[in-house]
C-alpha atoms as a PDB file:
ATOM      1  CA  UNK A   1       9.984  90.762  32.167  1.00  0.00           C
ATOM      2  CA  UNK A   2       9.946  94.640  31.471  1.00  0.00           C
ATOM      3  CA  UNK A   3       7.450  95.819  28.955  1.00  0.00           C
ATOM      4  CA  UNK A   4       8.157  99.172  27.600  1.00  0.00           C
ATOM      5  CA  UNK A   5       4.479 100.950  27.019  1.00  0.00           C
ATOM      6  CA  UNK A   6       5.630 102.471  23.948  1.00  0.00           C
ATOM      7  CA  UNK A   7       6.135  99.568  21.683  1.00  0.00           C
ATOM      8  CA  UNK A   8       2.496  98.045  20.316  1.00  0.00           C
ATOM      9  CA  UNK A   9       1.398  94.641  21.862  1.00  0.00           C
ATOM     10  CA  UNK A  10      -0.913  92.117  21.157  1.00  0.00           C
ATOM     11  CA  UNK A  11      -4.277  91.734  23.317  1.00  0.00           C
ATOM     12  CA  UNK A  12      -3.083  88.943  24.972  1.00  0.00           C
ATOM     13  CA  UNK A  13       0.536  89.683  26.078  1.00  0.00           C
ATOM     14  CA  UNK A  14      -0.417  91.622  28.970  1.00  0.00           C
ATOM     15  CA  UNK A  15      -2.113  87.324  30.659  1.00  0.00           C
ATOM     16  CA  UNK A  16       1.196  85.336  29.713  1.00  0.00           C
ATOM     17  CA  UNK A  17       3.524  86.655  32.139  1.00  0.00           C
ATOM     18  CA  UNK A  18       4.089  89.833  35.283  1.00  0.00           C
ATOM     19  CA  UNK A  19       2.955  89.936  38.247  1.00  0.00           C
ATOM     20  CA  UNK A  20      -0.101  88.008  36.886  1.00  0.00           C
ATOM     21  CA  UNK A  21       1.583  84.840  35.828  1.00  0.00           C
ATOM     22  CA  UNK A  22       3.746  85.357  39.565  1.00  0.00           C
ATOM     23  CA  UNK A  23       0.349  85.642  41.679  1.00  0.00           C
ATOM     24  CA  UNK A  24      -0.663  82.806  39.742  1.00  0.00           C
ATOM     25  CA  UNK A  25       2.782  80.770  40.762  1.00  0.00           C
ATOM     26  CA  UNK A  26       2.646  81.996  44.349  1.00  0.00           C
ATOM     27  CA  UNK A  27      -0.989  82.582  45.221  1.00  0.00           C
ATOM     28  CA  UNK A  28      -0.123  85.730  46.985  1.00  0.00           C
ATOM     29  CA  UNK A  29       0.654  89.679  45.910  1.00  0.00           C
ATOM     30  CA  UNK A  30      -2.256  92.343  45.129  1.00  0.00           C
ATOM     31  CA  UNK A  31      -2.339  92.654  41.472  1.00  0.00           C
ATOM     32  CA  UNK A  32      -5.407  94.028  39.991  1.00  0.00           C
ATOM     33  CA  UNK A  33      -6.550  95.750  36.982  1.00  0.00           C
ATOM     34  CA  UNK A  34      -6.861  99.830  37.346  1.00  0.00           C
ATOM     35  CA  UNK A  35      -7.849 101.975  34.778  1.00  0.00           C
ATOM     36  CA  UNK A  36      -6.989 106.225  34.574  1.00  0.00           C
ATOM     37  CA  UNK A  37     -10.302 107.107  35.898  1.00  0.00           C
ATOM     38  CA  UNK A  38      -9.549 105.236  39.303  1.00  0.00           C
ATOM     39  CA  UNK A  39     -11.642 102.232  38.771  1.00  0.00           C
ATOM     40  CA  UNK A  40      -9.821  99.159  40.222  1.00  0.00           C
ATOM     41  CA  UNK A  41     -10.980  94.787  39.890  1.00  0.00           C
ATOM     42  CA  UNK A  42      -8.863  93.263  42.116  1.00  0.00           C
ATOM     43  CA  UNK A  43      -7.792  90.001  41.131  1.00  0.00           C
ATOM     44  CA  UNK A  44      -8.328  86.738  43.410  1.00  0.00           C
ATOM     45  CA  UNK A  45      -5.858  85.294  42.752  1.00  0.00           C
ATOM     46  CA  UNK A  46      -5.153  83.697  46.538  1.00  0.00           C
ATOM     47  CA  UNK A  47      -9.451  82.178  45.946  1.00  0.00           C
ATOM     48  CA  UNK A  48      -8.506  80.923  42.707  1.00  0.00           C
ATOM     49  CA  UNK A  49      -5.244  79.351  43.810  1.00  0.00           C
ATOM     50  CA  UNK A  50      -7.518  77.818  46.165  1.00  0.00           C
ATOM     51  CA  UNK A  51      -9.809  74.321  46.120  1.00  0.00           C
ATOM     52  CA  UNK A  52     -13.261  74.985  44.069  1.00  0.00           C
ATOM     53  CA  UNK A  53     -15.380  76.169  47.170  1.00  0.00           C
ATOM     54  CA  UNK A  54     -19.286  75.302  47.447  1.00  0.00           C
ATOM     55  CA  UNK A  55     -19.723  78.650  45.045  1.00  0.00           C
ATOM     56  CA  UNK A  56     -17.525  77.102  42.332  1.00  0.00           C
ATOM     57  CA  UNK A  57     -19.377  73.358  43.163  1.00  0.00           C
ATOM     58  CA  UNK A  58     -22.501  74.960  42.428  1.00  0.00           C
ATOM     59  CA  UNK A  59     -21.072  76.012  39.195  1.00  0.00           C
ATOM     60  CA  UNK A  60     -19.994  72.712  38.333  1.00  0.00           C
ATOM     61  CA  UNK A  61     -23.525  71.184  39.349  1.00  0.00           C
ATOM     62  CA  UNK A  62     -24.672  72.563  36.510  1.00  0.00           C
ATOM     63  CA  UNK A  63     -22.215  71.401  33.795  1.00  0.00           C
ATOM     64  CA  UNK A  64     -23.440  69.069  31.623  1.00  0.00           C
ATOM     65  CA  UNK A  65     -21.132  66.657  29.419  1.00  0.00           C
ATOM     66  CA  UNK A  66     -17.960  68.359  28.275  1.00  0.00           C
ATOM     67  CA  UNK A  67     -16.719  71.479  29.913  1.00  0.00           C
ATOM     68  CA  UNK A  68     -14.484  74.351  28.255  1.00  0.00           C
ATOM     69  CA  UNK A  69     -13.471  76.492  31.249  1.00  0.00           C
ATOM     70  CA  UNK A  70     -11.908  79.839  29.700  1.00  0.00           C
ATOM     71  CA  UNK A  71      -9.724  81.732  31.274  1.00  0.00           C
ATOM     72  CA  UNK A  72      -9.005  79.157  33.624  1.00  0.00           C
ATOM     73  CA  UNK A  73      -6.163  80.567  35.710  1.00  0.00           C
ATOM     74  CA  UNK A  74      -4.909  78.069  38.095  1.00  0.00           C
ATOM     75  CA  UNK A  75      -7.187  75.518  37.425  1.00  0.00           C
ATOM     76  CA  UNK A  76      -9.476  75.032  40.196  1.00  0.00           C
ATOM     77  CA  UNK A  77     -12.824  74.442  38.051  1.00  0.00           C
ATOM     78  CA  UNK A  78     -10.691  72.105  35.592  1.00  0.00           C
ATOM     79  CA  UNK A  79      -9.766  70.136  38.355  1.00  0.00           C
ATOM     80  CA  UNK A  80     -13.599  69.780  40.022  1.00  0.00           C
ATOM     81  CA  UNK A  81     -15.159  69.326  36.874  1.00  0.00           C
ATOM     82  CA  UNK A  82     -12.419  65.969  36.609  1.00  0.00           C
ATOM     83  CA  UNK A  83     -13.247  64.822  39.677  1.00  0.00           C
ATOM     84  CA  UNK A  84     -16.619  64.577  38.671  1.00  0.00           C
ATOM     85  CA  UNK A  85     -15.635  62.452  35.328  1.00  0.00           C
ATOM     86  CA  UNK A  86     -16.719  65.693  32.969  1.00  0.00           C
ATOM     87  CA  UNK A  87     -13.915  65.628  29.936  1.00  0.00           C
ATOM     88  CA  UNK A  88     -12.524  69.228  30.728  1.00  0.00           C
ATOM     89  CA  UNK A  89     -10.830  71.444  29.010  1.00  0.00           C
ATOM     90  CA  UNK A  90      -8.520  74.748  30.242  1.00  0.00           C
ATOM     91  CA  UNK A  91      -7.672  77.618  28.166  1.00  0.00           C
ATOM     92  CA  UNK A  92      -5.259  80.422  29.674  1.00  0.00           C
ATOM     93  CA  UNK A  93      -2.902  82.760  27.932  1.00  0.00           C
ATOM     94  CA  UNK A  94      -0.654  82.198  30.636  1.00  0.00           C
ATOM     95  CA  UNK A  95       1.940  79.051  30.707  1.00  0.00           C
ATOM     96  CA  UNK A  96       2.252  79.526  34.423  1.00  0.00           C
ATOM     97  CA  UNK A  97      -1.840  79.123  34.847  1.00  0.00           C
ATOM     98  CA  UNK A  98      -1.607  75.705  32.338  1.00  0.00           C
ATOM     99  CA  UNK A  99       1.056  74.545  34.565  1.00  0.00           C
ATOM    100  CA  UNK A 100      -0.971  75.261  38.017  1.00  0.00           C
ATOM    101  CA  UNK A 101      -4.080  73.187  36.372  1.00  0.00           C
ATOM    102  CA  UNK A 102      -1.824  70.316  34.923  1.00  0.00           C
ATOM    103  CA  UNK A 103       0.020  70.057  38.866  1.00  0.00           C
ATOM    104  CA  UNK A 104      -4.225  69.728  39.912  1.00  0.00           C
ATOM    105  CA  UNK A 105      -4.348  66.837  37.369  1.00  0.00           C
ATOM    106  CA  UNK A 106      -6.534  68.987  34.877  1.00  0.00           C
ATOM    107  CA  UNK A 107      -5.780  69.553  31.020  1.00  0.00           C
ATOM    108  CA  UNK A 108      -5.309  72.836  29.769  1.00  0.00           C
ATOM    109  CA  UNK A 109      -4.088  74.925  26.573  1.00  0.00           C
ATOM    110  CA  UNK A 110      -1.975  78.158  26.555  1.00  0.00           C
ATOM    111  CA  UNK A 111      -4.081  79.646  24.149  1.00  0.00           C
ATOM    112  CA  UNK A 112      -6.320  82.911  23.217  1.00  0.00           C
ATOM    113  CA  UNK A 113     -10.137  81.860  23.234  1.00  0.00           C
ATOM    114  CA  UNK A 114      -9.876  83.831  19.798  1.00  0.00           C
ATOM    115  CA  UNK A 115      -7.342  81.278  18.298  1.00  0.00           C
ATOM    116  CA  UNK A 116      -8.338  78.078  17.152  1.00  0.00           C
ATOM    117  CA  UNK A 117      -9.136  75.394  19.815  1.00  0.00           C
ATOM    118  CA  UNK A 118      -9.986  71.862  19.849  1.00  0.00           C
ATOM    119  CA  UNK A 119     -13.257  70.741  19.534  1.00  0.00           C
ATOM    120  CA  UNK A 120     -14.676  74.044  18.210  1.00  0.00           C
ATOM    121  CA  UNK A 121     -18.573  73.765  17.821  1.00  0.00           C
ATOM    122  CA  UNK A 122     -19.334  69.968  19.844  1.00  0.00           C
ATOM    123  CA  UNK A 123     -18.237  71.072  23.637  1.00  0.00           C
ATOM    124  CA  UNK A 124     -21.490  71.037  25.916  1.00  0.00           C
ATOM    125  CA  UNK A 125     -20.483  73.728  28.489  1.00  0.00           C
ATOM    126  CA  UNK A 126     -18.423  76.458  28.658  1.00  0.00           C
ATOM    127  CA  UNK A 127     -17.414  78.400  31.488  1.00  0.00           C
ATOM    128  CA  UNK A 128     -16.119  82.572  31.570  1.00  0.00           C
ATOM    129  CA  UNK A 129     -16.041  82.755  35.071  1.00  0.00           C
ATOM    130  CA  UNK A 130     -13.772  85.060  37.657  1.00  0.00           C
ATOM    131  CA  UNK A 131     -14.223  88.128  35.718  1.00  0.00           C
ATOM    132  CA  UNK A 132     -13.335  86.797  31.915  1.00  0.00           C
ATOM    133  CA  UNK A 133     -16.731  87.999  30.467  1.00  0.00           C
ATOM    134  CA  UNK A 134     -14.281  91.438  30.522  1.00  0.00           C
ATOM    135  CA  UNK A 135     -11.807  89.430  27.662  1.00  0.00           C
ATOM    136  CA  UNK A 136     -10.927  91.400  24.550  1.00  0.00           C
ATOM    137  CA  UNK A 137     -12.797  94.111  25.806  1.00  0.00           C
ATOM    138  CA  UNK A 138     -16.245  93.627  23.758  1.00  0.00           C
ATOM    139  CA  UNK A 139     -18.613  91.344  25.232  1.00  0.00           C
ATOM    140  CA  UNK A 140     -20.544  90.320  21.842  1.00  0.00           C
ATOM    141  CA  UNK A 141     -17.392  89.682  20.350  1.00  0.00           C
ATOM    142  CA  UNK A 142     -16.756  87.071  23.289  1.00  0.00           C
ATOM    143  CA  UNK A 143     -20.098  85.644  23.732  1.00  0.00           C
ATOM    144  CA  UNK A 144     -20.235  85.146  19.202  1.00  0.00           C
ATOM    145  CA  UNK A 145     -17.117  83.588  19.331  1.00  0.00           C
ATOM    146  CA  UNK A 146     -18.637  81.100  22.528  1.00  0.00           C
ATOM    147  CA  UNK A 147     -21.461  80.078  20.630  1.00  0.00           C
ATOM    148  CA  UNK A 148     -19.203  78.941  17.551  1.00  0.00           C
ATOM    149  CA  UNK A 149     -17.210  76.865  20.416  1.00  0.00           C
ATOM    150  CA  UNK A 150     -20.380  74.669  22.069  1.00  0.00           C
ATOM    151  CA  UNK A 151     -22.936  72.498  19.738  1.00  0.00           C
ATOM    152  CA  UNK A 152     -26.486  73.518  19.373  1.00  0.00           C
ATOM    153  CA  UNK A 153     -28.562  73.829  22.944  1.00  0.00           C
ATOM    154  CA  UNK A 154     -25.301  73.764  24.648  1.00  0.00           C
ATOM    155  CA  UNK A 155     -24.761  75.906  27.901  1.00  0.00           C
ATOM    156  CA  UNK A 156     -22.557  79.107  28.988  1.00  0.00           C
ATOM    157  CA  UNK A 157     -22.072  79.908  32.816  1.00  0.00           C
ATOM    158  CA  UNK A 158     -21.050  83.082  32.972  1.00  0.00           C
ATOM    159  CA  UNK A 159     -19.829  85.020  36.287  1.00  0.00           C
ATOM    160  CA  UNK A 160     -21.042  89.081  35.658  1.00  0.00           C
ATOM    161  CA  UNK A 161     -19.718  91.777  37.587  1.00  0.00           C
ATOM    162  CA  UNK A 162     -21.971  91.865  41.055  1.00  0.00           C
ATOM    163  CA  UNK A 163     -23.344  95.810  39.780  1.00  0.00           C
ATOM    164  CA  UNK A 164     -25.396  96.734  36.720  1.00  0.00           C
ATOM    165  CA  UNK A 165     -23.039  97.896  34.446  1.00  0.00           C
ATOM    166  CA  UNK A 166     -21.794  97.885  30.811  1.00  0.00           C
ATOM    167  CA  UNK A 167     -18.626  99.607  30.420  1.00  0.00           C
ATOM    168  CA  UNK A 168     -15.935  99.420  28.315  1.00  0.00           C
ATOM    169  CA  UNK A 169     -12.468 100.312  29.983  1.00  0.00           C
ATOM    170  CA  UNK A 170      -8.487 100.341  29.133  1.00  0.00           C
ATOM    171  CA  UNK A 171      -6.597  98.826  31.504  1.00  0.00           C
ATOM    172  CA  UNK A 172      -3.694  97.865  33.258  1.00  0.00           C
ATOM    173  CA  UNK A 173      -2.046  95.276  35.223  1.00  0.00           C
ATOM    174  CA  UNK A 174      -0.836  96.406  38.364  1.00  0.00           C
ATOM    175  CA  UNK A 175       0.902  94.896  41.321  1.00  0.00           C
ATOM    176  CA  UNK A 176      -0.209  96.951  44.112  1.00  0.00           C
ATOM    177  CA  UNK A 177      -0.485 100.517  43.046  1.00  0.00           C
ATOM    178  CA  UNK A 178       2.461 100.259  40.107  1.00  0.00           C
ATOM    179  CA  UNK A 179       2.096  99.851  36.669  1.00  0.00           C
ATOM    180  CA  UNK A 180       2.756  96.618  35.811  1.00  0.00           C
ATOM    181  CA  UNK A 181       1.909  96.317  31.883  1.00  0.00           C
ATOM    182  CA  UNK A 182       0.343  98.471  29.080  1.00  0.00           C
ATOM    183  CA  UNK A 183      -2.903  99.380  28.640  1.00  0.00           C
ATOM    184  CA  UNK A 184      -5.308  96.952  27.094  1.00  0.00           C
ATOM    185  CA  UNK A 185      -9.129  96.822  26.023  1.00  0.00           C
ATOM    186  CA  UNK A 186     -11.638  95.002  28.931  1.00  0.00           C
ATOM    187  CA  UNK A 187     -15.311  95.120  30.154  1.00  0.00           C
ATOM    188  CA  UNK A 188     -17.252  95.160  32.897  1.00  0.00           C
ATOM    189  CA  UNK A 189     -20.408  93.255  32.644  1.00  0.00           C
ATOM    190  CA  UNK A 190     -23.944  93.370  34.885  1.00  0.00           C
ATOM    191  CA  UNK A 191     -26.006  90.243  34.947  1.00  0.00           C
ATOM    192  CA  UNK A 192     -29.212  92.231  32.621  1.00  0.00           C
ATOM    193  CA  UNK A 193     -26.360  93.886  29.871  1.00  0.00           C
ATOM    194  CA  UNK A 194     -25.116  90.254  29.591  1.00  0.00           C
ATOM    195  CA  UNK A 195     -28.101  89.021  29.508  1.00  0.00           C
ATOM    196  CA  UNK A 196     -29.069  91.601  26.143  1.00  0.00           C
ATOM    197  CA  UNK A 197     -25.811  90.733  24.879  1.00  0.00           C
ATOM    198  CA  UNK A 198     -26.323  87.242  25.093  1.00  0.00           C
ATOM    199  CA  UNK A 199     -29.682  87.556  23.422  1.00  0.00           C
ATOM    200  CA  UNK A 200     -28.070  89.423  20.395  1.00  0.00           C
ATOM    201  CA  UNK A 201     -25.120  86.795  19.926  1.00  0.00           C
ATOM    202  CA  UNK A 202     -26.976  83.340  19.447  1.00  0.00           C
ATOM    203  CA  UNK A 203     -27.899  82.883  23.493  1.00  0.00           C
ATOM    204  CA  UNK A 204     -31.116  82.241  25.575  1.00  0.00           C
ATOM    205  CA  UNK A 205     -30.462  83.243  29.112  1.00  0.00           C
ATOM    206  CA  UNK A 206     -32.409  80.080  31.227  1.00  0.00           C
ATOM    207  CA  UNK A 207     -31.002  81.152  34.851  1.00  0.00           C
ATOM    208  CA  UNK A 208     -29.558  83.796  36.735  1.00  0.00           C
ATOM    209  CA  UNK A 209     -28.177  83.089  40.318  1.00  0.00           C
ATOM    210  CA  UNK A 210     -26.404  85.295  42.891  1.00  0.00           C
ATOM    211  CA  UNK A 211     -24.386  83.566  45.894  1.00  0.00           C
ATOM    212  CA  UNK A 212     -22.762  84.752  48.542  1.00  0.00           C
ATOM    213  CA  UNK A 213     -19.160  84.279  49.640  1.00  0.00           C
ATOM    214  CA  UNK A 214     -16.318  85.438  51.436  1.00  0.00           C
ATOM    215  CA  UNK A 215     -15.287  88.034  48.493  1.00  0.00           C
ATOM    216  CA  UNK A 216     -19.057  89.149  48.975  1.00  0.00           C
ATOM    217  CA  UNK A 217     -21.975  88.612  46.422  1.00  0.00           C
ATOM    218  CA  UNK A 218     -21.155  86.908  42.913  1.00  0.00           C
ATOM    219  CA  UNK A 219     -23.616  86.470  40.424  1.00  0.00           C
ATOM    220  CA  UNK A 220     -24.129  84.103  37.810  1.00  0.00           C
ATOM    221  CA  UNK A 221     -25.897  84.268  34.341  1.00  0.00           C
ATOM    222  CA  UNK A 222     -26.404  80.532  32.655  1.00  0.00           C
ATOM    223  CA  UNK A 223     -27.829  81.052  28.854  1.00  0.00           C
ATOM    224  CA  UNK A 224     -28.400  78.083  25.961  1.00  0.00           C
ATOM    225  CA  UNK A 225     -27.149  77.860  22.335  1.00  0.00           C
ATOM    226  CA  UNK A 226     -30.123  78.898  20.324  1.00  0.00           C
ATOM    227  CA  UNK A 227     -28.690  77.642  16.985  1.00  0.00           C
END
């Protein structure tokens, strides 16, 4: 679908379909989020078309009870976390991602984390993994909105960018170096600003992990419910 940049769009249009929701469908093509400065996140999307690798199992080691994976993408946590007998829970803005995760036998939601989901307030862990800590743009705003999701003590994973940052960026989609969507609000997160963040939105940080893998270093911020 063509998007023309002019017209206003919601902060979630740019997920449900593009070259996104077709990397998503094919597990191949270089899409990536670029801003007009020249910074660039590439998206995985051929890793997380992929099995859950011992990075991701080591993820799911830690999951406790119910698990509320957002931003799910294709599904490969959802599907690990099942294996294991955790209820589990994906939410994606895009219909081709639900799809991917229901073909892994998984359950999932087209939905915005900021809509209303099931469960709100009793799931035991949630998961913002891949990058998804950058959603809406505004990290306390994400990390408030967690806490109101999980029951008291519960646990966040959280994947933060592998640098020491805390920027706020506008974006776009883009499938190789074209333009492929209008520009929308998203942050790039270090594993101490998270942790601050966390500490101002109702969170106890309790472990921070980096491992290594093909992609190169990823590292990992857990933090409890603290009311």
């Amino acid at each position: 679908m063509s998007i023309g940049v002019s017209r206003q769009i919601n902060e979630f249009e740019p997920w449900q379909w593009g070259p996104y929701a077709e990397a998503i469908c094919s597990a191949a093509g270089d899409a990536s989020l670029r801003d007009a400065e020249g910074w660039c996140l590439p998206l995985d999307v051929r890793r997380w078309q992929a099995r859950a690798d011992t990075v991701d199992c080591g993820v799911v080691d830690r999951c406790a009870g119910s698990v509320l994976d957002i931003g799910c993408g294709a599904g490969r946590l959802v599907a690990e976390a099942a294996r294991r007998g955790h209820r589990v829970l994906g939410v994606d803005l895009c219909p081709t991602a639900v799809i991917s995760t229901a073909c892994r036998g998984g359950t999932a939601l087209s939905r915005s984390v900021f809509e209303p989901l099931p469960r709100e307030g009793s799931w035991d862990t949630a998961l913002l993994l891949d990058g998804t800590i950058g959603i809406g743009g505004d990290p306390r705003r994400l990390l408030e909105r967690v806490r109101g999701l999980v029951r008291f003590r519960g646990l966040l994973i959280v994947e933060a960018a592998p640098a020491e940052v805390d920027e706020r960026r506008r974006v776009r989609i883009h499938a190789g170096r074209k333009q492929a969507s209008p520009v929308f609000a998203w942050a790039n997160v270090g594993s101490c600003a998270l942790m601050v963040h966390g500490g101002k939105s109702g969170w106890t940080p309790v472990e921070q992990w980096i491992e290594a893998s093909p992609a190169g270093e990823r590292h990992f911020v857990a933090l409890r419910a603290r009311f």
